[in-house]
N, C-alpha and C. Protein backbone atom coordinates (compact mmCIF):
# COMPACT_ATOMS: atom_id res chain seq x y z
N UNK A 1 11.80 59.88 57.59
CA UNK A 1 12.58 59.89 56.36
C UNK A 1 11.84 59.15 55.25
N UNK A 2 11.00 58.25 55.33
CA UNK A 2 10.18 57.34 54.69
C UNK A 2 9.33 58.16 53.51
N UNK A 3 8.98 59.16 54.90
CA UNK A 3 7.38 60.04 54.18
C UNK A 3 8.50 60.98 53.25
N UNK A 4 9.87 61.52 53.24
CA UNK A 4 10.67 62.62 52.75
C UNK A 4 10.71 61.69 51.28
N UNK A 5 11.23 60.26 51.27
CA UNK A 5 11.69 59.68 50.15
C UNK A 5 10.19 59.40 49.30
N UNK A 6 8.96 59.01 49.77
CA UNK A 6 7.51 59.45 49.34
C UNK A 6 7.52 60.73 48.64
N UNK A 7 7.89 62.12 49.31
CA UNK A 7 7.92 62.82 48.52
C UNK A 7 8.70 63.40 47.43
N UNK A 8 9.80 62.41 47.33
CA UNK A 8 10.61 62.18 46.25
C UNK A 8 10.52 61.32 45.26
N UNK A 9 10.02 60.86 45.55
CA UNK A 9 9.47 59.87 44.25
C UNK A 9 8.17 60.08 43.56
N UNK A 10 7.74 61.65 43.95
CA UNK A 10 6.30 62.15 43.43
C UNK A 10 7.16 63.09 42.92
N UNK A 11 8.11 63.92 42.81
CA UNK A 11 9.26 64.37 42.31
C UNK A 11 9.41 63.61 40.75
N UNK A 12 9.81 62.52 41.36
CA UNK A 12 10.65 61.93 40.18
C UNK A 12 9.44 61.62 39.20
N UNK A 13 7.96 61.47 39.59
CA UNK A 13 7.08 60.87 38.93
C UNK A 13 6.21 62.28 37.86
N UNK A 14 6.90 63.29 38.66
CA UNK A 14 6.43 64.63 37.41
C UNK A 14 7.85 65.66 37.16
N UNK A 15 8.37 64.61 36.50
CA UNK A 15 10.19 64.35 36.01
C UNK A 15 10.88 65.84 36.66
N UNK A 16 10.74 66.13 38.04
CA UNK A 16 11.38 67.14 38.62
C UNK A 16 12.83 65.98 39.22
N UNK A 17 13.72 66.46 39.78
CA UNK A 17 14.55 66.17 40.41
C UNK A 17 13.77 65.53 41.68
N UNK A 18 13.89 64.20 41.63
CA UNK A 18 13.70 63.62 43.41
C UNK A 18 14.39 64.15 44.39
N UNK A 19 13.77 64.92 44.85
CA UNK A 19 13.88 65.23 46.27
C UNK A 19 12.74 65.65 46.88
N UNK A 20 13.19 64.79 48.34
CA UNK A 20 11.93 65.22 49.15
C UNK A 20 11.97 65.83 50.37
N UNK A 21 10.96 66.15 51.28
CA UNK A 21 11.43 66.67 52.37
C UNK A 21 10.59 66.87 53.39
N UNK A 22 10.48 66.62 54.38
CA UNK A 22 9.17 66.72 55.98
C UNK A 22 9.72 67.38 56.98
N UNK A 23 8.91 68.12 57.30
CA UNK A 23 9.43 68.93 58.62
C UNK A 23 8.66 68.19 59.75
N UNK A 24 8.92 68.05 61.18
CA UNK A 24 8.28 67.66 61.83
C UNK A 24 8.65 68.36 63.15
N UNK A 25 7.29 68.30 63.55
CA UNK A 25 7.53 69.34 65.08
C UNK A 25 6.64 68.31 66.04
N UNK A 26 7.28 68.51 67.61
CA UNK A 26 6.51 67.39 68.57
C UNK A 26 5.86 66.50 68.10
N UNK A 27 6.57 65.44 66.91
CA UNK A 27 6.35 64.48 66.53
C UNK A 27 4.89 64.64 65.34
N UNK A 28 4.78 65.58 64.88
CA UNK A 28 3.78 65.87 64.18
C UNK A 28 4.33 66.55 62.91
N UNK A 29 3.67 65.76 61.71
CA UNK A 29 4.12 66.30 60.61
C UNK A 29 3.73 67.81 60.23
N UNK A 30 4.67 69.15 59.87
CA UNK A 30 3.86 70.34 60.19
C UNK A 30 3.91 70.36 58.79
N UNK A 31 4.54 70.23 57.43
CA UNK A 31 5.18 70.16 56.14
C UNK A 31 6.00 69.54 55.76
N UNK A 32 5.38 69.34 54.13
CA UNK A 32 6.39 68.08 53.36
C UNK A 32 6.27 68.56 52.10
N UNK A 33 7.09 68.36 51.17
CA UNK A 33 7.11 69.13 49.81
C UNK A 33 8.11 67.83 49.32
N UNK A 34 8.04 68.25 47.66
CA UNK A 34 8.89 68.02 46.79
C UNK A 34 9.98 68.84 45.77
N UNK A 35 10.86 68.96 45.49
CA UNK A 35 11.24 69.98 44.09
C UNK A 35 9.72 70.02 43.28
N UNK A 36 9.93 71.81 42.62
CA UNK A 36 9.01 72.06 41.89
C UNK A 36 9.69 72.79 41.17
N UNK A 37 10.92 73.22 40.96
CA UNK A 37 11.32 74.09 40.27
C UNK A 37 10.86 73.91 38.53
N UNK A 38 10.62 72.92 37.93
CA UNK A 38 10.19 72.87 36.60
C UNK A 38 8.73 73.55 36.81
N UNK A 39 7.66 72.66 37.29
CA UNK A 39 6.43 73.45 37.60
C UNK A 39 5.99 74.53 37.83
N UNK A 40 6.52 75.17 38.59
CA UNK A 40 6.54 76.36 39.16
C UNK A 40 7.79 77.22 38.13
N UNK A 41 8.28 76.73 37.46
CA UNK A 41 9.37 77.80 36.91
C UNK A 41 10.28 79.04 37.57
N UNK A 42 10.99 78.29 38.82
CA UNK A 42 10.75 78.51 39.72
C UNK A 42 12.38 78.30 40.62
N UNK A 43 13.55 78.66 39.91
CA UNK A 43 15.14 77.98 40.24
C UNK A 43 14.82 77.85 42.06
N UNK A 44 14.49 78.74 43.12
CA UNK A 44 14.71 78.45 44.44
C UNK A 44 12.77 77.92 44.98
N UNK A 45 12.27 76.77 44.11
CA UNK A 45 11.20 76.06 44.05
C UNK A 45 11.69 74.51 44.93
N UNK A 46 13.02 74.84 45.47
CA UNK A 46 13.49 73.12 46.13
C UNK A 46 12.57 72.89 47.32
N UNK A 47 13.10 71.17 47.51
CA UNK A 47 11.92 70.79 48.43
C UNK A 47 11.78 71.09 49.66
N UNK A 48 13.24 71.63 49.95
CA UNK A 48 13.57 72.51 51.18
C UNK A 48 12.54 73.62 51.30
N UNK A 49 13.08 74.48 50.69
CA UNK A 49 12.31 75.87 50.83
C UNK A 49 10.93 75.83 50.81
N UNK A 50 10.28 74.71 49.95
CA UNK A 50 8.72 75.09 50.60
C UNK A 50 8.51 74.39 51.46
N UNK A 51 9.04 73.34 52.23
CA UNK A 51 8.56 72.85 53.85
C UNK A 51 8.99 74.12 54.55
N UNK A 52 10.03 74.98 54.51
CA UNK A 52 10.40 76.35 55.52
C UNK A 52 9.07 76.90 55.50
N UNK A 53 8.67 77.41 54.07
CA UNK A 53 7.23 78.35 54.00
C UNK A 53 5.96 77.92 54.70
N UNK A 54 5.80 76.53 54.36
CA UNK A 54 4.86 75.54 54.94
C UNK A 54 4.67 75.61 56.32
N UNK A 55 6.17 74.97 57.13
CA UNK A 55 6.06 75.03 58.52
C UNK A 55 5.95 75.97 59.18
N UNK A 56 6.72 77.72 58.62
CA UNK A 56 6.72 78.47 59.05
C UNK A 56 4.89 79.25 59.13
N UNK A 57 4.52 78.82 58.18
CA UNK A 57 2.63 79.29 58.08
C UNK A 57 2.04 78.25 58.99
N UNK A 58 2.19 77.14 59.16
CA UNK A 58 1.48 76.19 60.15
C UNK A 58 2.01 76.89 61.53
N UNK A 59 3.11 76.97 61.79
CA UNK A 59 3.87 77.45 63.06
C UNK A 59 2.97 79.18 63.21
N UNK A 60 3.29 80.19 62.50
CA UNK A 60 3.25 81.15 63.01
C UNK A 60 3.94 81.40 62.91
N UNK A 61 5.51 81.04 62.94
CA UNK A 61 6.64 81.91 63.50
C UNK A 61 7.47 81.49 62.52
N UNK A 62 8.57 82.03 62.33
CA UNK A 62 9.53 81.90 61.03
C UNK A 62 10.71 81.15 61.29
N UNK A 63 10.69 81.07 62.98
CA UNK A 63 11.89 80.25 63.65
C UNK A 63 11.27 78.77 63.56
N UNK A 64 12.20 77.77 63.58
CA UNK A 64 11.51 76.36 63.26
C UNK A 64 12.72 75.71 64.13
N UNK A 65 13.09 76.52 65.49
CA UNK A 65 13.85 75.85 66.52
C UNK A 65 13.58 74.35 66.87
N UNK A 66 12.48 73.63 67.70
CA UNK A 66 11.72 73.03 67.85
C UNK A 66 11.68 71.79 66.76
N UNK A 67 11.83 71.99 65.50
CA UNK A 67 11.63 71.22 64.23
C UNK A 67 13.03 70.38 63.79
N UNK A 68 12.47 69.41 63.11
CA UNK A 68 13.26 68.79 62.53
C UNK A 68 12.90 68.55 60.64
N UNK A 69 13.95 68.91 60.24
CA UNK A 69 13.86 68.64 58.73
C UNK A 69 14.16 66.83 58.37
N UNK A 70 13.55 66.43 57.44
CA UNK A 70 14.15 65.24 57.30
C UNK A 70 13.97 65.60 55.64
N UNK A 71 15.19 65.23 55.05
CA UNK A 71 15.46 65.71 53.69
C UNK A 71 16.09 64.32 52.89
N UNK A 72 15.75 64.00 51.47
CA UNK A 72 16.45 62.35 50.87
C UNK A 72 18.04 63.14 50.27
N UNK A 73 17.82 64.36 50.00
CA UNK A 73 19.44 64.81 49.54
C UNK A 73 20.44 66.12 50.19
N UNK A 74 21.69 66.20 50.76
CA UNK A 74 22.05 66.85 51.14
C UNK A 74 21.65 68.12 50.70
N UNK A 75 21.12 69.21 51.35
CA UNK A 75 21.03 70.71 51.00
C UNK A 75 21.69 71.37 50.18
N UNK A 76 21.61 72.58 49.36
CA UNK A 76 22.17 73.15 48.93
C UNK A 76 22.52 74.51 49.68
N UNK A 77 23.39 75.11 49.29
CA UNK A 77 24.01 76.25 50.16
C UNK A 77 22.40 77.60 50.06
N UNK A 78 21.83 77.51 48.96
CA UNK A 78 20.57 78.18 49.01
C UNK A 78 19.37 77.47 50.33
N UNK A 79 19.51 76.69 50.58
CA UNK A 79 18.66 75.98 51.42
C UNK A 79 19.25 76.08 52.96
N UNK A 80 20.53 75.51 52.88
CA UNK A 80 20.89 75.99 54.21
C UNK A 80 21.08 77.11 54.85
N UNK A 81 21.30 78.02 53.89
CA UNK A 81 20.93 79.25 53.97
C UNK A 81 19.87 80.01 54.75
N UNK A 82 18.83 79.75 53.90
CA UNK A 82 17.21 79.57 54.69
C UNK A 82 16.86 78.78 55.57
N UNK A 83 17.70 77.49 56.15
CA UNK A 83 17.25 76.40 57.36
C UNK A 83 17.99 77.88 58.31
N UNK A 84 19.43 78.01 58.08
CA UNK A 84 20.20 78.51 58.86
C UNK A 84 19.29 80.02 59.65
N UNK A 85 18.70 80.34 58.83
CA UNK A 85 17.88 81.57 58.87
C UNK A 85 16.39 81.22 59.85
N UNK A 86 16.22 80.01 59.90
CA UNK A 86 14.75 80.01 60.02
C UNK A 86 15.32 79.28 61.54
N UNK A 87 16.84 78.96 62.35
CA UNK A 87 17.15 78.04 63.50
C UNK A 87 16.40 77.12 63.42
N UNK A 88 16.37 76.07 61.84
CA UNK A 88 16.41 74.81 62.54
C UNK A 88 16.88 73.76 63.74
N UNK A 89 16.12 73.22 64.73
CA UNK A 89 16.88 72.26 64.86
C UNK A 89 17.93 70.87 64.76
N UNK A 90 16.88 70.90 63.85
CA UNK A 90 17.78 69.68 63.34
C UNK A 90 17.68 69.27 61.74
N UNK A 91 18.30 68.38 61.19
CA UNK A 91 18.67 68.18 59.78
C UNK A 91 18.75 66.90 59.43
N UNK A 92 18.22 66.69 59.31
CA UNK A 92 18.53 64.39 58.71
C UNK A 92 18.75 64.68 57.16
N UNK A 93 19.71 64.03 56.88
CA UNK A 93 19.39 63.76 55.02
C UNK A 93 19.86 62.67 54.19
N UNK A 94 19.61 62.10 53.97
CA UNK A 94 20.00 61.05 52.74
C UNK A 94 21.38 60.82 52.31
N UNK A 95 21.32 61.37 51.43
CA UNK A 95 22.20 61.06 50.18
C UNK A 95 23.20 62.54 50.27
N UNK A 96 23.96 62.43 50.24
CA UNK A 96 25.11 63.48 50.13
C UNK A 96 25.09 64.12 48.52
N UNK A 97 25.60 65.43 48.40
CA UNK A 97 25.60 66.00 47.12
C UNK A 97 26.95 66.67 46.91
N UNK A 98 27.61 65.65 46.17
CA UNK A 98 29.25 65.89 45.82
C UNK A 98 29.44 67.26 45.00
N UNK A 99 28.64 67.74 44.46
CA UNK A 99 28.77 68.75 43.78
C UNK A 99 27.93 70.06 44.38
N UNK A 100 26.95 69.76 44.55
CA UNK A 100 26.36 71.34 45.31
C UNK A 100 25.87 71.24 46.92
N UNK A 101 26.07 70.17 47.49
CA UNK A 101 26.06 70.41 48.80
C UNK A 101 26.45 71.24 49.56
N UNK A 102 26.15 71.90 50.68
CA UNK A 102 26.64 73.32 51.59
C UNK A 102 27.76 72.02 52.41
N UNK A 103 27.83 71.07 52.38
CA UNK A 103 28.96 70.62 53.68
C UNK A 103 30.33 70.86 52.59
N UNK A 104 30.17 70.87 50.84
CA UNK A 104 31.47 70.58 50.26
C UNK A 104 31.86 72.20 50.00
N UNK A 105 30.84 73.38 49.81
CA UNK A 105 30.79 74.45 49.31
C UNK A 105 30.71 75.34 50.61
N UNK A 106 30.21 75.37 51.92
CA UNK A 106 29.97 76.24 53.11
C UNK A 106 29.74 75.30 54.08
N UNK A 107 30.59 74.77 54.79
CA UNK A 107 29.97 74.25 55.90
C UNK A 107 29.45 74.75 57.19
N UNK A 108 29.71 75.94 56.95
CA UNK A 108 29.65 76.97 58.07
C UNK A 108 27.98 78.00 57.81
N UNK A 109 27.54 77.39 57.11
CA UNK A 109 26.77 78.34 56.90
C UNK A 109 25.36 78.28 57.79
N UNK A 110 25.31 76.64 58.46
CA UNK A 110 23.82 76.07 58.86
C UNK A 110 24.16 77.68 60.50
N UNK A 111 22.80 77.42 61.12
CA UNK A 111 23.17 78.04 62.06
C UNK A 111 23.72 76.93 63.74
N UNK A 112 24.69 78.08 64.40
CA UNK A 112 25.18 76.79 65.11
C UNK A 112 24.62 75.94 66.09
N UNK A 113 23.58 76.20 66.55
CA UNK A 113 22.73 75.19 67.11
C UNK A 113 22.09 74.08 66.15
N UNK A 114 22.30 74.04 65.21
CA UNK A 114 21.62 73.01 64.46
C UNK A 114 22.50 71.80 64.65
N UNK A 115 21.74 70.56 64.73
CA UNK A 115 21.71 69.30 65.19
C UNK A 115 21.75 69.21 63.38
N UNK A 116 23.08 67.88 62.46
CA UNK A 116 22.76 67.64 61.57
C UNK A 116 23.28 66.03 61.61
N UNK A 117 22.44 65.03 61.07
CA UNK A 117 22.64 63.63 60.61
C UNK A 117 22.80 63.48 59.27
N UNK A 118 23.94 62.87 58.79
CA UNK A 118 23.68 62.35 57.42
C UNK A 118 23.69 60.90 57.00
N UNK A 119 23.41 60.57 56.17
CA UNK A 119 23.17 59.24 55.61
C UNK A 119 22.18 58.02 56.09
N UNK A 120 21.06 58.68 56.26
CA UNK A 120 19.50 58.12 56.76
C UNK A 120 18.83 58.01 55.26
N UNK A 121 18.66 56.35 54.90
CA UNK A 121 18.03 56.05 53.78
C UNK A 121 19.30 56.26 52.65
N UNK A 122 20.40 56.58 52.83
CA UNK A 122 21.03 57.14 52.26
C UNK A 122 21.47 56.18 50.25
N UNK A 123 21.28 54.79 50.76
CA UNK A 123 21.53 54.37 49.34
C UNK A 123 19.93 54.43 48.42
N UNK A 124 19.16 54.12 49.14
CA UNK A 124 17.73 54.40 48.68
C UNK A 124 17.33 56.32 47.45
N UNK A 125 17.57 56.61 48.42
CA UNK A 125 17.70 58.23 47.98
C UNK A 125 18.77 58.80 47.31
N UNK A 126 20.11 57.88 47.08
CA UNK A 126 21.17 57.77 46.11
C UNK A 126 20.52 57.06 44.57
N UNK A 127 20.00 56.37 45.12
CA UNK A 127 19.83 55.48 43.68
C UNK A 127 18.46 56.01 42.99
N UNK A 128 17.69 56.56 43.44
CA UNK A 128 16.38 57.21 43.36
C UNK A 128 17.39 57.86 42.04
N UNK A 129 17.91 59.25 42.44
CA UNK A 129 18.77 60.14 42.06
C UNK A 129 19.45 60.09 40.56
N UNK A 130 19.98 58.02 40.74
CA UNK A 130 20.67 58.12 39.72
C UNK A 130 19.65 57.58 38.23
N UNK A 131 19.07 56.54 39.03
CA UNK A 131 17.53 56.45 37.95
C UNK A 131 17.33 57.47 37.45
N UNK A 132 17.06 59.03 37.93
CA UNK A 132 16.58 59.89 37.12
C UNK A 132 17.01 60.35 36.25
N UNK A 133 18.67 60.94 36.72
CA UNK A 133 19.47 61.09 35.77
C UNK A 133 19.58 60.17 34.73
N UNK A 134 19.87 59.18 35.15
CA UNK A 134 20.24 57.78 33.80
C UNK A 134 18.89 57.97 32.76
N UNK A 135 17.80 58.15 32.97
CA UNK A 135 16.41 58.84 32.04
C UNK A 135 16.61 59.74 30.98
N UNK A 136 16.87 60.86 32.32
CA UNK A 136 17.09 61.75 31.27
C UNK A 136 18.31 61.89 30.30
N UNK A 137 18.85 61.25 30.59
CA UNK A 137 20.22 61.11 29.02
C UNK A 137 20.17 60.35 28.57
């Protein structure tokens, strides 16, 4: 979760939304990303979706059973979407998202073998969050 909030604060440092995210398989980092959606111009550019692309090209395979996501902010229903799609195993995340999170909007959507934890790092990757916002207004 350390290396996920690392890549959130390289986020926040090229004024994208902090969020970060590491996939890890048999204890080996396979992908880690940040939001890029400004950069890339790019609305489904989250930090989710390119560790899926990432791990899934390191892996070979598009299933990421085996894997664990470790994420600093709850998913969005676009993301779980694609975890749900790709049988993650598992899900760690941060900071909860009162407004576009899939647990407040679909909770049903991960797939059902997925293993999910929340609130790892969780005030760290809250407050990251609100720094940014508080910036930009």
């Amino acid at each position: 979760m350390k290396m996920a909030f690392q890549e959130a604060q390289k986020a926040f440092e090229k004024g994208e939304i902090p969020v970060g995210a590491v996939i890890v398989c048999q204890n080996q980092v396979i992908a880690k990303g940040h939001n890029l959606t400004e950069q890339l111009t790019d609305v489904t550019a989250h930090a989710e979706m390119i560790c899926i692309t990432a791990a899934a090209e390191n892996l070979g395979s598009k299933y990421l059973t085996d894997c664990t996501l470790y994420v600093t902010l709850e998913p969005c229903v676009m993301c779980a979407g694609a975890l749900a799609w790709s049988q993650i195993g598992k899900i760690v995340y941060g900071a909860s998202d009162e407004k576009r999170g899939f647990a407040r909007l679909n909770p049903a959507v991960l797939h059902p073998k997925t293993e999910l934890i929340s609130g790892i790092m969780e005030e760290e990757s809250s407050q990251l969050m609100k720094s940014f916002f508080l910036n930009k207004r």
